[in-house]
N, C-alpha and C. Protein backbone atom coordinates (compact mmCIF):
# COMPACT_ATOMS: atom_id res chain seq x y z
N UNK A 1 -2.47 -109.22 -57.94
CA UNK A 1 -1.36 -108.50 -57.34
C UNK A 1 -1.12 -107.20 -58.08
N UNK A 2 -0.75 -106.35 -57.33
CA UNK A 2 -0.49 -105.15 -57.94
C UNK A 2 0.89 -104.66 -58.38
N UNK A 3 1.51 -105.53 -58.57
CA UNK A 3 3.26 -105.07 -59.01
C UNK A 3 3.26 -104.23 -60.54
N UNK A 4 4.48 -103.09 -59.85
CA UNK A 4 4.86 -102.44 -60.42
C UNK A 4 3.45 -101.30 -61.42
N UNK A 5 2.77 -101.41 -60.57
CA UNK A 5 1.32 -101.00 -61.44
C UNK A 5 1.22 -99.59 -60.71
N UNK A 6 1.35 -98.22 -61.29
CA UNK A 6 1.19 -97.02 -60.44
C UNK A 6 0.04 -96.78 -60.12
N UNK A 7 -0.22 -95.73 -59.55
CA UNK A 7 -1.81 -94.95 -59.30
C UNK A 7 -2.61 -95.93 -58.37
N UNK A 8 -3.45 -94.48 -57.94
CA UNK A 8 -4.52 -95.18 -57.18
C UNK A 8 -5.71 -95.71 -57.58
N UNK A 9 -6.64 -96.23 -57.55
CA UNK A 9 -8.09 -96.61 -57.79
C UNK A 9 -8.66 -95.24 -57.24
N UNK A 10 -8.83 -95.16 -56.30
CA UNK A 10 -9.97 -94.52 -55.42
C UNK A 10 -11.18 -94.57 -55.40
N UNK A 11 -11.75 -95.86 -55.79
CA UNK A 11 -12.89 -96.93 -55.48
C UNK A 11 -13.65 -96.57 -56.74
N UNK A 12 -12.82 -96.03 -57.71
CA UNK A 12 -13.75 -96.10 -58.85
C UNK A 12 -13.33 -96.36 -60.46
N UNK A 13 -14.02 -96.45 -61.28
CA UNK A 13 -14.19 -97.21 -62.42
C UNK A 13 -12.78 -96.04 -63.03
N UNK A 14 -12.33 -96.37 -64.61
CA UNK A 14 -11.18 -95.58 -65.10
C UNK A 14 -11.88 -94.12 -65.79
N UNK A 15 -12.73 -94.44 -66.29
CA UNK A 15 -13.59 -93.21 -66.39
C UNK A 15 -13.68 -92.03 -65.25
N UNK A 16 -14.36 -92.57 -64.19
CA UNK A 16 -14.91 -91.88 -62.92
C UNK A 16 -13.69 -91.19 -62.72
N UNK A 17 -12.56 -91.78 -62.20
CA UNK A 17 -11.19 -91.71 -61.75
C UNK A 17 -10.45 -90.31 -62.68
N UNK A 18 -10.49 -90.52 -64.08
CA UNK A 18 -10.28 -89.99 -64.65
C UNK A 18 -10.93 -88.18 -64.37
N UNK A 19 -12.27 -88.28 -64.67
CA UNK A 19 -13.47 -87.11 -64.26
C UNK A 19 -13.06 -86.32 -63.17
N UNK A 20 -12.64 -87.34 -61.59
CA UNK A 20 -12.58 -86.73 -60.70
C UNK A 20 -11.35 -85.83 -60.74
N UNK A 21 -9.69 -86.56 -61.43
CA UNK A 21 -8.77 -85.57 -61.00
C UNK A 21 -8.46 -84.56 -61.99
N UNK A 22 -9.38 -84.38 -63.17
CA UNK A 22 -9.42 -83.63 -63.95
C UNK A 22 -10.59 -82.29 -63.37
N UNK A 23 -11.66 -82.94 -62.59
CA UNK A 23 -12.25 -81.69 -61.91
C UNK A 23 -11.45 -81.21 -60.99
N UNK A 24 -10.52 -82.02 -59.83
CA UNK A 24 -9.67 -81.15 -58.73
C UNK A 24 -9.09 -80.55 -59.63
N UNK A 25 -8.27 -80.87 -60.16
CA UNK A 25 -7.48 -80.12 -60.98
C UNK A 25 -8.01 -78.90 -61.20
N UNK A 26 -8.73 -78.88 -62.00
CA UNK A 26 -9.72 -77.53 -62.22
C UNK A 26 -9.73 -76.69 -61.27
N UNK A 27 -10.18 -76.97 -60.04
CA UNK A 27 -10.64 -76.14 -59.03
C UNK A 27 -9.62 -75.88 -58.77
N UNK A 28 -8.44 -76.68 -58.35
CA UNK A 28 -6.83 -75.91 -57.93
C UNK A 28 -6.52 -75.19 -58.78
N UNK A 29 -6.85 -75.14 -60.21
CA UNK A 29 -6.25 -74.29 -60.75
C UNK A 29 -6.54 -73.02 -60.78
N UNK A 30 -8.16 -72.73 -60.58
CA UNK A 30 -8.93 -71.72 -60.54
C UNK A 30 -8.98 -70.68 -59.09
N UNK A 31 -8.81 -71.75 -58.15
CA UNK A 31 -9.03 -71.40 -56.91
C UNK A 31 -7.50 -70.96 -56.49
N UNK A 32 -6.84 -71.89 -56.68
CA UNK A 32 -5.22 -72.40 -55.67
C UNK A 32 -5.39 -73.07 -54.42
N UNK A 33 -6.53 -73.66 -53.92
CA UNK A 33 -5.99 -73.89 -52.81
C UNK A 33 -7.50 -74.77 -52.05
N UNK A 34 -7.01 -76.14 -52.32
CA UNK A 34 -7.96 -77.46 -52.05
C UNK A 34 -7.82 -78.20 -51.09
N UNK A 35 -8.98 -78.40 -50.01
CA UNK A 35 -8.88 -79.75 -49.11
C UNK A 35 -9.81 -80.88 -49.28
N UNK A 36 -8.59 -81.91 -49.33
CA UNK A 36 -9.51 -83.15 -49.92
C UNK A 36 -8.85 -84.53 -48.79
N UNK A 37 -8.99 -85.21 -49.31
CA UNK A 37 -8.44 -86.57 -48.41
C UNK A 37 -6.97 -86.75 -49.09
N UNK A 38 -6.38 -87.41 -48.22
CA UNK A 38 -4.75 -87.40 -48.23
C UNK A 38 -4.55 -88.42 -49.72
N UNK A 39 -5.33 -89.30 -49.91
CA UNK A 39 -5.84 -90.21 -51.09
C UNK A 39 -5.10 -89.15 -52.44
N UNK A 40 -6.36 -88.86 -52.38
CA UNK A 40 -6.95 -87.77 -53.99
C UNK A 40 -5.64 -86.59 -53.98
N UNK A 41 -5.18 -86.06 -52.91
CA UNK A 41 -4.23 -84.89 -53.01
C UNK A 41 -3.02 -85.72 -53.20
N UNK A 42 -2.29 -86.50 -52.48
CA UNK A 42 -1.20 -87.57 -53.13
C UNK A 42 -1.49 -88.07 -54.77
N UNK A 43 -2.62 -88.76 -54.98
CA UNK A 43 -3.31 -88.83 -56.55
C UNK A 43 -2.60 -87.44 -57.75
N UNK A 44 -3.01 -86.46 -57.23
CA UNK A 44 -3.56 -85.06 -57.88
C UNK A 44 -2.37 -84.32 -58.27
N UNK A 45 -0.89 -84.85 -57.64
CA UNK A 45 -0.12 -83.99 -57.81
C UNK A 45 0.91 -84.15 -59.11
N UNK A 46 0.83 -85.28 -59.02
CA UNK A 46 1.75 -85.75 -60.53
C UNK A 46 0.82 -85.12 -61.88
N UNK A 47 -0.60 -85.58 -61.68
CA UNK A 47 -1.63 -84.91 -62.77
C UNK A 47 -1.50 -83.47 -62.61
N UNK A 48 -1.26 -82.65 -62.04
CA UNK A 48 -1.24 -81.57 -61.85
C UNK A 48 0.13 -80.91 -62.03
N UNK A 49 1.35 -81.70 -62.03
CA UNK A 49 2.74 -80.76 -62.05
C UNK A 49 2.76 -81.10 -63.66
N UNK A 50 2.14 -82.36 -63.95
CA UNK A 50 2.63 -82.76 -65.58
C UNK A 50 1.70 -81.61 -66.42
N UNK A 51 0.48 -81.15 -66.10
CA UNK A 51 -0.48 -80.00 -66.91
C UNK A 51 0.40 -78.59 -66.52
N UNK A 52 0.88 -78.61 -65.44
CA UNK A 52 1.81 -77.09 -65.52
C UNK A 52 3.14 -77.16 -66.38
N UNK A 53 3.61 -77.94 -66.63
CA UNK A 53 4.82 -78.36 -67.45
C UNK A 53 4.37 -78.05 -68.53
N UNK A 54 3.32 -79.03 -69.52
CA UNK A 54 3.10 -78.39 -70.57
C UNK A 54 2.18 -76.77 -70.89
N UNK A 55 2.12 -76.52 -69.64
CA UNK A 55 1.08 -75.21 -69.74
C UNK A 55 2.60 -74.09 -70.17
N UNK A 56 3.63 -74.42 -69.42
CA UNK A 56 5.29 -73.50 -69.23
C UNK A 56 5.62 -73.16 -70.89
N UNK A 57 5.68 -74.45 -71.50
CA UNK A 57 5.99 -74.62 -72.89
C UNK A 57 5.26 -73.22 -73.69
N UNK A 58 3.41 -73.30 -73.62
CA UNK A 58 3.13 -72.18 -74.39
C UNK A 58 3.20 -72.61 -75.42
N UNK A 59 2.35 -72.10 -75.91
CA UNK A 59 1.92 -71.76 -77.33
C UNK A 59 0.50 -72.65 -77.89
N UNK A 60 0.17 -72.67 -79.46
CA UNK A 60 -0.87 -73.61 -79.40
C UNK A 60 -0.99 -74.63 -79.07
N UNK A 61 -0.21 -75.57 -79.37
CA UNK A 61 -0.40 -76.74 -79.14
C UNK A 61 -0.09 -77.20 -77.81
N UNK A 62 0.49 -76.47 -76.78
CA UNK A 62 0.13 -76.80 -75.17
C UNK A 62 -1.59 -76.21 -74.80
N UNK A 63 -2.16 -75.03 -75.62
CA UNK A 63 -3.18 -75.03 -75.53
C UNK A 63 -4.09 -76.30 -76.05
N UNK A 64 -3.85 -76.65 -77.09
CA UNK A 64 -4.64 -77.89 -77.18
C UNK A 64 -4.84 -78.88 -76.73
N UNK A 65 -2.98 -79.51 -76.37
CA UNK A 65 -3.07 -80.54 -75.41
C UNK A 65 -3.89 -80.28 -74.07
N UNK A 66 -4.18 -79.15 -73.63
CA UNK A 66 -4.53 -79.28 -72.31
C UNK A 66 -6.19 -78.42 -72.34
N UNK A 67 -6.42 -78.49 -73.58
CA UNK A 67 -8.04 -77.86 -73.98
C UNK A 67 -8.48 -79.40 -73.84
N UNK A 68 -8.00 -81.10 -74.10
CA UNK A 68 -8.58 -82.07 -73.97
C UNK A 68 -9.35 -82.70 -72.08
N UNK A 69 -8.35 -81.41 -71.79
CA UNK A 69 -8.48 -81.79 -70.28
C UNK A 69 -9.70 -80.88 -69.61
N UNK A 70 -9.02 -79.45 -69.61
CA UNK A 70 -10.21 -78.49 -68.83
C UNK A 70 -10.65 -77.93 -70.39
N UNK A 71 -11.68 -76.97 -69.37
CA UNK A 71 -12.11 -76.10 -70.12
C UNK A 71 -11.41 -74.78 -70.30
N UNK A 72 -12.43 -74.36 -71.51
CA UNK A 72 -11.67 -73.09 -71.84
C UNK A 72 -11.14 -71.65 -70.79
N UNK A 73 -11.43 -71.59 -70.19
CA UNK A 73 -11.27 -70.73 -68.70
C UNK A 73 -10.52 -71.25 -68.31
N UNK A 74 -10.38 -72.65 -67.67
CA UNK A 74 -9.26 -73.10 -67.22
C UNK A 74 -7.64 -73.25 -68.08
N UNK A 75 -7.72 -73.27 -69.26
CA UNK A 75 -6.50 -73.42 -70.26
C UNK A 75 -6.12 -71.95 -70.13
N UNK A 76 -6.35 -70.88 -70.21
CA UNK A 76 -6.38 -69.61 -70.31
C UNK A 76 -5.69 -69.34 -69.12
N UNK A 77 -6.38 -69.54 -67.81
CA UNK A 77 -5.25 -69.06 -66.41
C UNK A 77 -4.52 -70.23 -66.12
N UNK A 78 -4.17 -71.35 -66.76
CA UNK A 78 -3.35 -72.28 -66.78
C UNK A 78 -2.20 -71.25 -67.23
N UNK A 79 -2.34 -71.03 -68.74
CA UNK A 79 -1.22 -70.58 -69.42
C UNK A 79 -0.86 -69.26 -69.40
N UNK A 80 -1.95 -68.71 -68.95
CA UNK A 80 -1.12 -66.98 -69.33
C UNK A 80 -0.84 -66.55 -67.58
N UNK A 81 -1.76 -67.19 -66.90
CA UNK A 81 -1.51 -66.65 -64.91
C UNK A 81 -0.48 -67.51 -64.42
N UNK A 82 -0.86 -69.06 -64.38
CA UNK A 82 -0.24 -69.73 -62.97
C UNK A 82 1.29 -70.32 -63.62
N UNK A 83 1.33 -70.77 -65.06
CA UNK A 83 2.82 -71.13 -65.62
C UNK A 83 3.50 -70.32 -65.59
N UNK A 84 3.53 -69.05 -65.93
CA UNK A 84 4.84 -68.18 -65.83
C UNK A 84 5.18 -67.63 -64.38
N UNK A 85 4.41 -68.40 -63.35
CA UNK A 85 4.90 -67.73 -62.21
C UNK A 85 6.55 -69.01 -62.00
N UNK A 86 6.31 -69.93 -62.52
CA UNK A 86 7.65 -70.56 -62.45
C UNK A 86 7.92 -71.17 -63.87
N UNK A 87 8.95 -70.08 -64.47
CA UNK A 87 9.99 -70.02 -64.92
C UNK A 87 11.20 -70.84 -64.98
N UNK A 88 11.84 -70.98 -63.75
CA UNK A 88 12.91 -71.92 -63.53
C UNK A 88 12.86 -72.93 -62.62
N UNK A 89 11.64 -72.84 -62.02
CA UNK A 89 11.20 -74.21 -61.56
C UNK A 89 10.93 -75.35 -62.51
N UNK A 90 11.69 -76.63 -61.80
CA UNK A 90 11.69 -77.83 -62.80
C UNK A 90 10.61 -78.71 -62.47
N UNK A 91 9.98 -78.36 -61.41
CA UNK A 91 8.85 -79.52 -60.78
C UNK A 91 8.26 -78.94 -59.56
N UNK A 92 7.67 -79.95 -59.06
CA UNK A 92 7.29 -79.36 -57.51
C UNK A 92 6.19 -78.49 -57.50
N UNK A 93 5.50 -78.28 -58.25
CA UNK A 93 4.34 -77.21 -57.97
C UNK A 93 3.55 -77.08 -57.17
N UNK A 94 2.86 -78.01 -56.59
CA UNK A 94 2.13 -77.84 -55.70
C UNK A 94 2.59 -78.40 -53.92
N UNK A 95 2.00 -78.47 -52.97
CA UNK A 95 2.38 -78.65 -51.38
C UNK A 95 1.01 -79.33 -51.21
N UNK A 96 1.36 -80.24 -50.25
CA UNK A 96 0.61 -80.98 -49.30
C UNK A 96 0.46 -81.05 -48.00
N UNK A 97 -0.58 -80.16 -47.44
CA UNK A 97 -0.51 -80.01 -45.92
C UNK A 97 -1.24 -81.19 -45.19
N UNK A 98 -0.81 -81.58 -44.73
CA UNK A 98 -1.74 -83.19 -43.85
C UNK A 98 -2.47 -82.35 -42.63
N UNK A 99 -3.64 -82.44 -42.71
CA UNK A 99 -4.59 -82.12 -41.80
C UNK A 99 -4.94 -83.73 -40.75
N UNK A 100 -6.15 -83.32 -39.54
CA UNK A 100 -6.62 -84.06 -39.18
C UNK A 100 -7.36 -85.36 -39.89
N UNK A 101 -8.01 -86.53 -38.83
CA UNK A 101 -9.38 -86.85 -39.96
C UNK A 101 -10.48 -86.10 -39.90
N UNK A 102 -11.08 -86.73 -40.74
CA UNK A 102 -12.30 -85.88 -41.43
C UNK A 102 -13.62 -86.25 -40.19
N UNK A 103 -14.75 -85.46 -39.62
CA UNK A 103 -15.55 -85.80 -37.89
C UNK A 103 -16.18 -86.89 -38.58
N UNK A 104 -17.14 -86.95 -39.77
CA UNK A 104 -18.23 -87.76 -40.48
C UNK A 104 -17.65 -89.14 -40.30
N UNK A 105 -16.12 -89.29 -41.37
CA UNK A 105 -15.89 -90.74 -41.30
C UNK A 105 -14.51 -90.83 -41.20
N UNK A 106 -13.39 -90.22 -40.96
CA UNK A 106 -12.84 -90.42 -40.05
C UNK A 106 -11.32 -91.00 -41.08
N UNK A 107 -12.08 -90.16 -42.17
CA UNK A 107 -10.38 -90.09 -43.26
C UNK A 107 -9.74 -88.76 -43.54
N UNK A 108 -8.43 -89.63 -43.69
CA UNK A 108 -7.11 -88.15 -43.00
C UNK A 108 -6.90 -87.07 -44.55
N UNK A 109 -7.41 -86.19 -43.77
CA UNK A 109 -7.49 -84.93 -44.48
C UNK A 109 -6.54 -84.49 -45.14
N UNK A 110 -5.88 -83.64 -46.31
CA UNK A 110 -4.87 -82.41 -46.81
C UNK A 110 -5.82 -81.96 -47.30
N UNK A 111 -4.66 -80.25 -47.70
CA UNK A 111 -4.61 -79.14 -48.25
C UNK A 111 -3.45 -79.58 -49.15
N UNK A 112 -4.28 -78.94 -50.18
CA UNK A 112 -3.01 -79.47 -51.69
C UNK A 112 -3.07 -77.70 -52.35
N UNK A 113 -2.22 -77.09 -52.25
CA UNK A 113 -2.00 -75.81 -53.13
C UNK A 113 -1.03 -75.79 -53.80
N UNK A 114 -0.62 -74.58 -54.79
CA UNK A 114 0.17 -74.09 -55.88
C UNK A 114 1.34 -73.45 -54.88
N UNK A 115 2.04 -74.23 -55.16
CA UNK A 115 3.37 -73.13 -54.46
C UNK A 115 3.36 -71.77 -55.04
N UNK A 116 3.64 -71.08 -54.33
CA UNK A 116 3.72 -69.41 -54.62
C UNK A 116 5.32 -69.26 -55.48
C-alpha cells in the first residue's frame, strides 16, 4: 500500500528517477520551456520550485548545494538569470499546460515552463 508515501515512481528504479528529473530540470532551466507527459511535469515541479528557492538565497553555498545537482552552466543561469527574476515571489515558478495525448501511445501530454 502506498499511504502517506509522496512522489511518483515513473516505472523506474530510485537512481533512474532521480537522473531523469534532474536532467528535465536542466533543460527547463536552460531552455524555459518543456513538453513531456502530464506524469514527469506534475513530478518536476516541486523539484524544480525547491532548486529556484535555494538558487534566490545566493551566494556560495546555494551554489554548492545545487552544483550536487546540475552542472556548472546550469548553476550559473540558475543563479545569476532565472532567480532574480522573482524576487518576491514565494513559490509557484513554473505552469503546466495540459496538452492532448501523445499519436504513438496515447499518454496525456504538458508543457511545463518558468513563469515569466
Amino acid at each position: 500500500m502506498r499511504k502517506r508515501k509522496k512522489g511518483r515512481k515513473l516505472s523506474r528504479e530510485s537512481g533512474q528517477r532521480r537522473a531523469l528529473l534532474r536532467s528535465i530540470a536542466s533543460a527547463l532551466f536552460l531552455v524555459g520551456k518543456i513538453r513531456t507527459t502530464e506524469a514527469k511535469a506534475k513530478e518536476i515541479v516541486s523539484f524544480v520550485d525547491k532548486r529556484i528557492t535555494i538558487a534566490k538565497k545566493g551566494g556560495l553555498k546555494a551554489k554548492r548545494l545545487l552544483g550536487g545537482d546540475f552542472t556548472p552552466k546550469v548553476v550559473k543561469k540558475l543563479v545569476n538569470d532565472i532567480a532574480p527574476k522573482y524576487p518576491e515571489r514565494k513559490g509557484g515558478y513554473t505552469r503546466i499546460i495540459k496538452l492532448g495525448p501523445r499519436k504513438q501511445d496515447g499518454a496525456r501530454t504538458a508543457i511545463i515552463e518558468l513563469v515569466k
